[in-house]
N, C-alpha and C. Protein backbone atom coordinates (compact mmCIF):
# COMPACT_ATOMS: atom_id res chain seq x y z
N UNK A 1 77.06 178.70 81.80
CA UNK A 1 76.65 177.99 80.60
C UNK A 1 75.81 176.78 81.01
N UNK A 2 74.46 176.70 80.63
CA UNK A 2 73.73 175.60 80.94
C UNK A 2 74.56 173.66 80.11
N UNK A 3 74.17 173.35 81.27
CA UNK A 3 74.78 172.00 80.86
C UNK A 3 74.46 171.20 79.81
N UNK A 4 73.56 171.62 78.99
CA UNK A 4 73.13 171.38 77.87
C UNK A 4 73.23 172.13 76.64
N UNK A 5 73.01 171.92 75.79
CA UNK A 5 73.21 173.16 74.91
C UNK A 5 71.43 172.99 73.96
N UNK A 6 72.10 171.49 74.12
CA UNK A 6 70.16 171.16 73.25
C UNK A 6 69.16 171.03 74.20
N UNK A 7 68.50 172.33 73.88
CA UNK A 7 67.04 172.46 74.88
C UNK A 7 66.08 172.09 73.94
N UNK A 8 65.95 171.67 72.70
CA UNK A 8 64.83 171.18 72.22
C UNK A 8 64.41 169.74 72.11
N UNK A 9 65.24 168.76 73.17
CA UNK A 9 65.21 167.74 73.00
C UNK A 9 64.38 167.06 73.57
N UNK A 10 63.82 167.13 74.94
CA UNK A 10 62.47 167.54 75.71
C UNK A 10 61.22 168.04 74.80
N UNK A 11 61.40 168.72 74.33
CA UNK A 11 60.44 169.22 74.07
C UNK A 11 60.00 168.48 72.57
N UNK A 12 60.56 168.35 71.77
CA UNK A 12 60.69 167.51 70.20
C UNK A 12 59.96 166.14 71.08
N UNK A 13 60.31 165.39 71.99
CA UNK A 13 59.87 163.99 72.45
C UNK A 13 58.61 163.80 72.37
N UNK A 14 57.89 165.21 73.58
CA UNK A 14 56.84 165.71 73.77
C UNK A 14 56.15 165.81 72.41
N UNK A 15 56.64 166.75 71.75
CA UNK A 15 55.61 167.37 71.05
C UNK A 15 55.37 166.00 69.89
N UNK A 16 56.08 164.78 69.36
CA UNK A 16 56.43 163.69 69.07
C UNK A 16 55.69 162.92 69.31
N UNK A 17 55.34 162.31 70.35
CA UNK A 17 54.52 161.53 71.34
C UNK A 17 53.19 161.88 71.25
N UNK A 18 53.27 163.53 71.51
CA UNK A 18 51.50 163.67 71.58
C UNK A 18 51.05 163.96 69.96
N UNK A 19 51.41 163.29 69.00
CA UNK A 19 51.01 162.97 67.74
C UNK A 19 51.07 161.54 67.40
N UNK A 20 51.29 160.76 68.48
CA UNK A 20 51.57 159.36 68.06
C UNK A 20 52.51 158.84 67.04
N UNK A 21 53.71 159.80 66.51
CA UNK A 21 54.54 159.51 66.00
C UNK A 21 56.26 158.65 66.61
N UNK A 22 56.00 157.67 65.85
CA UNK A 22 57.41 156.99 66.53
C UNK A 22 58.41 157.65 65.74
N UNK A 23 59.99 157.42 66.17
CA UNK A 23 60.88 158.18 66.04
C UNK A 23 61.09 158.10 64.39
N UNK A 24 60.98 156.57 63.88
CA UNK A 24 61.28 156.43 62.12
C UNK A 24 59.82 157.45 61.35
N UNK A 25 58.84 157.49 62.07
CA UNK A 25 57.68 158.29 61.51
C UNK A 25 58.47 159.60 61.21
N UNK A 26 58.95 160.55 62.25
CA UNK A 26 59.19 161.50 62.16
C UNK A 26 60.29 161.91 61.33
N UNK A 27 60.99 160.67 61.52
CA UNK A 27 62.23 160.78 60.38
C UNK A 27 61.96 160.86 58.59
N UNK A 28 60.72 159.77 58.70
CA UNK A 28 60.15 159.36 57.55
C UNK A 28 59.36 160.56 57.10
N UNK A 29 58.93 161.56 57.71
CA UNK A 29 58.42 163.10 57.94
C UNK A 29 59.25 164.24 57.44
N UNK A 30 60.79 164.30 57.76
CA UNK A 30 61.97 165.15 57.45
C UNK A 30 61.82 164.96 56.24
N UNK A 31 62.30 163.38 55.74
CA UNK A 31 62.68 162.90 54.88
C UNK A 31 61.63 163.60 53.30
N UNK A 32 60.37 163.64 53.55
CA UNK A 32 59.82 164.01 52.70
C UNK A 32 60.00 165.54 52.76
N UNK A 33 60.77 166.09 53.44
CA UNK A 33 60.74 167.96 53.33
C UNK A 33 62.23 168.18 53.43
N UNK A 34 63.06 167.06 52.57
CA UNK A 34 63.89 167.37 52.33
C UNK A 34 65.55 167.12 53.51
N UNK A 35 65.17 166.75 54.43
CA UNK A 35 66.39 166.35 55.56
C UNK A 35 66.53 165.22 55.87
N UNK A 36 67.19 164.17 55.41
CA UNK A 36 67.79 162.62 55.18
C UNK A 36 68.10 162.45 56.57
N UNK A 37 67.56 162.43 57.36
CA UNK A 37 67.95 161.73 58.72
C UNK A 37 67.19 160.58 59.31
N UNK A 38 67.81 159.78 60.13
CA UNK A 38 67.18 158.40 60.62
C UNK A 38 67.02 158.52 62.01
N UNK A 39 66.09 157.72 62.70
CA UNK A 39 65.78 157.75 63.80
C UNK A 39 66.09 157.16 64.98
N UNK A 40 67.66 157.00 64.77
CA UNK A 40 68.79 157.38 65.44
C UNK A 40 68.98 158.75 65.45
N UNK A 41 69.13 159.44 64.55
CA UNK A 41 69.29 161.21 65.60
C UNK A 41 68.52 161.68 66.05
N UNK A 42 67.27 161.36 65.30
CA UNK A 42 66.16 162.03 66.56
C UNK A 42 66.23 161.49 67.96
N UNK A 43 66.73 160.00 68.21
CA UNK A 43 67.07 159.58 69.14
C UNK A 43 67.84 160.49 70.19
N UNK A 44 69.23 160.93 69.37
CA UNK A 44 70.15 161.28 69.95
C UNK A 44 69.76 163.06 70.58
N UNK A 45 68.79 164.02 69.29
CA UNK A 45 68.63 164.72 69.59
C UNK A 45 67.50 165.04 70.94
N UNK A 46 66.47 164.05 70.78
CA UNK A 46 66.00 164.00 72.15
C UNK A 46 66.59 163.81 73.42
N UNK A 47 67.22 163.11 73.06
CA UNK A 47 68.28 162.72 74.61
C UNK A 47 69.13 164.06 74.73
N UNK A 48 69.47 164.72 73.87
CA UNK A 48 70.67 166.10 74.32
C UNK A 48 71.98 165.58 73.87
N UNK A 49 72.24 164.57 73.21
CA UNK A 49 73.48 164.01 72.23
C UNK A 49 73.90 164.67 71.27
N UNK A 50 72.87 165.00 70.73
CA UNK A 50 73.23 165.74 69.09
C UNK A 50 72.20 167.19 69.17
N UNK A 51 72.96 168.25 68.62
CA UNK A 51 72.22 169.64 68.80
C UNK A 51 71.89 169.96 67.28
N UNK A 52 71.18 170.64 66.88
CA UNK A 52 70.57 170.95 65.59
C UNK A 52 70.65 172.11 65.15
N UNK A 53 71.12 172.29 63.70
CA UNK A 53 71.15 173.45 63.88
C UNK A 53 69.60 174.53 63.34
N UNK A 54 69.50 175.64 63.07
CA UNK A 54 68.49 176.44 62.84
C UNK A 54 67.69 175.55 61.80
N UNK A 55 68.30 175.51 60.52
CA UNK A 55 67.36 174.94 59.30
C UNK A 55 66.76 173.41 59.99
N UNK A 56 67.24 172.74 60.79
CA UNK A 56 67.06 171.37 60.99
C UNK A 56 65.77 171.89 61.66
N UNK A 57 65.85 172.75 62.85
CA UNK A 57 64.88 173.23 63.87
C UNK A 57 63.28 173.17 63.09
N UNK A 58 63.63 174.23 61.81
CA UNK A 58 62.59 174.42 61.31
C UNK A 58 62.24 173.09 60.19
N UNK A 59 62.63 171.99 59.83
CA UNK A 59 62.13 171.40 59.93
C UNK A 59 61.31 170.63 60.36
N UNK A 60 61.98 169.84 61.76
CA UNK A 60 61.41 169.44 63.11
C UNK A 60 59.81 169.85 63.19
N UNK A 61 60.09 171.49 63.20
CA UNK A 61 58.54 171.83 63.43
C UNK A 61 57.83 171.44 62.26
N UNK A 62 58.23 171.74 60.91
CA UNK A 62 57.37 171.64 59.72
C UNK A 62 57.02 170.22 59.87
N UNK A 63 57.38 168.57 60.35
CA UNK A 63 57.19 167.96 60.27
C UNK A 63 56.32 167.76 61.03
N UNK A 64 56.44 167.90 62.43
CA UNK A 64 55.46 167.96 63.71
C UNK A 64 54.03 168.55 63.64
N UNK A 65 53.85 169.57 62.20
CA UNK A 65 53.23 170.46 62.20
C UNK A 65 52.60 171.40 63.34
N UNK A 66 53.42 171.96 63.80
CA UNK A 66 54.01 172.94 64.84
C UNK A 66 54.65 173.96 64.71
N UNK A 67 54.30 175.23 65.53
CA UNK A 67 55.00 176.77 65.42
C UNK A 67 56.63 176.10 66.26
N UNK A 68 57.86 177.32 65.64
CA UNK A 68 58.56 177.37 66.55
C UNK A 68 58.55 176.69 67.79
N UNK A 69 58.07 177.84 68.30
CA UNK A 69 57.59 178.26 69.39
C UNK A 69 57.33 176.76 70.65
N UNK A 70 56.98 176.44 69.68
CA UNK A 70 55.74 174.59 70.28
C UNK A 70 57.45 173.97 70.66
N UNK A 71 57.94 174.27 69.56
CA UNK A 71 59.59 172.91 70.53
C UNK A 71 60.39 174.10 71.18
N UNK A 72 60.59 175.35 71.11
CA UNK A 72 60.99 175.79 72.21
C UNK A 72 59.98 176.52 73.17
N UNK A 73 59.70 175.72 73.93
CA UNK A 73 58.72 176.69 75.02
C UNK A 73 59.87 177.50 75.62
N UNK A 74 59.42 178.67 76.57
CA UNK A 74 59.74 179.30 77.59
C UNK A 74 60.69 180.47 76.82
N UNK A 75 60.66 180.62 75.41
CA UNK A 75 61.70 181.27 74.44
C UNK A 75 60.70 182.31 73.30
N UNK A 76 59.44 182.35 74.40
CA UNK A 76 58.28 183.24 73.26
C UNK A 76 58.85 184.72 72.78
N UNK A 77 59.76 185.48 73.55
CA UNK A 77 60.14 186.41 72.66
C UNK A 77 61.11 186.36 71.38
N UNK A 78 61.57 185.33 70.84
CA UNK A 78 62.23 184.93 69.81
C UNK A 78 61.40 185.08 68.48
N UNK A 79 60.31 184.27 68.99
CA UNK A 79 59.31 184.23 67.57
C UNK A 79 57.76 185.35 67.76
């Protein structure tokens, strides 16, 4: 069992960063598509603290405006 369970937390930072969004942006991003979270969990979920589940995932991306795919790399046969 990998020592992590949240592998999108790396990758959410990334894909985060290279939009110039700070963590309350992205929150402030959910928030309009419906997922009330603050940027403290994105905090936490970047770091590998807090794991997400599916619907959250696809938010994440809808906010990022990003495939799947884009926050989980290395997982292309999924999508």
């Amino acid at each position: 069992m990998p020592k992590s369970q949240n592998i999108i937390g790396p990758h959410l930072k990334t894909a985060r960063r290279s939009r110039s969004l700070s963590q309350a942006m992205l929150a402030a991003r959910c928030g309009t598509l419906g997922w009330d979270i603050g940027e403290n969990t994105i905090a936490k979920i970047e770091t590998g603290i807090r794991c997400v589940t599916d619907r959250e995932l696809v938010v994440l991306a809808r906010a990022l405006r990003v495939k799947l795919r884009d926050v989980l790399p290395g997982h292309p046969a999924i999508f």
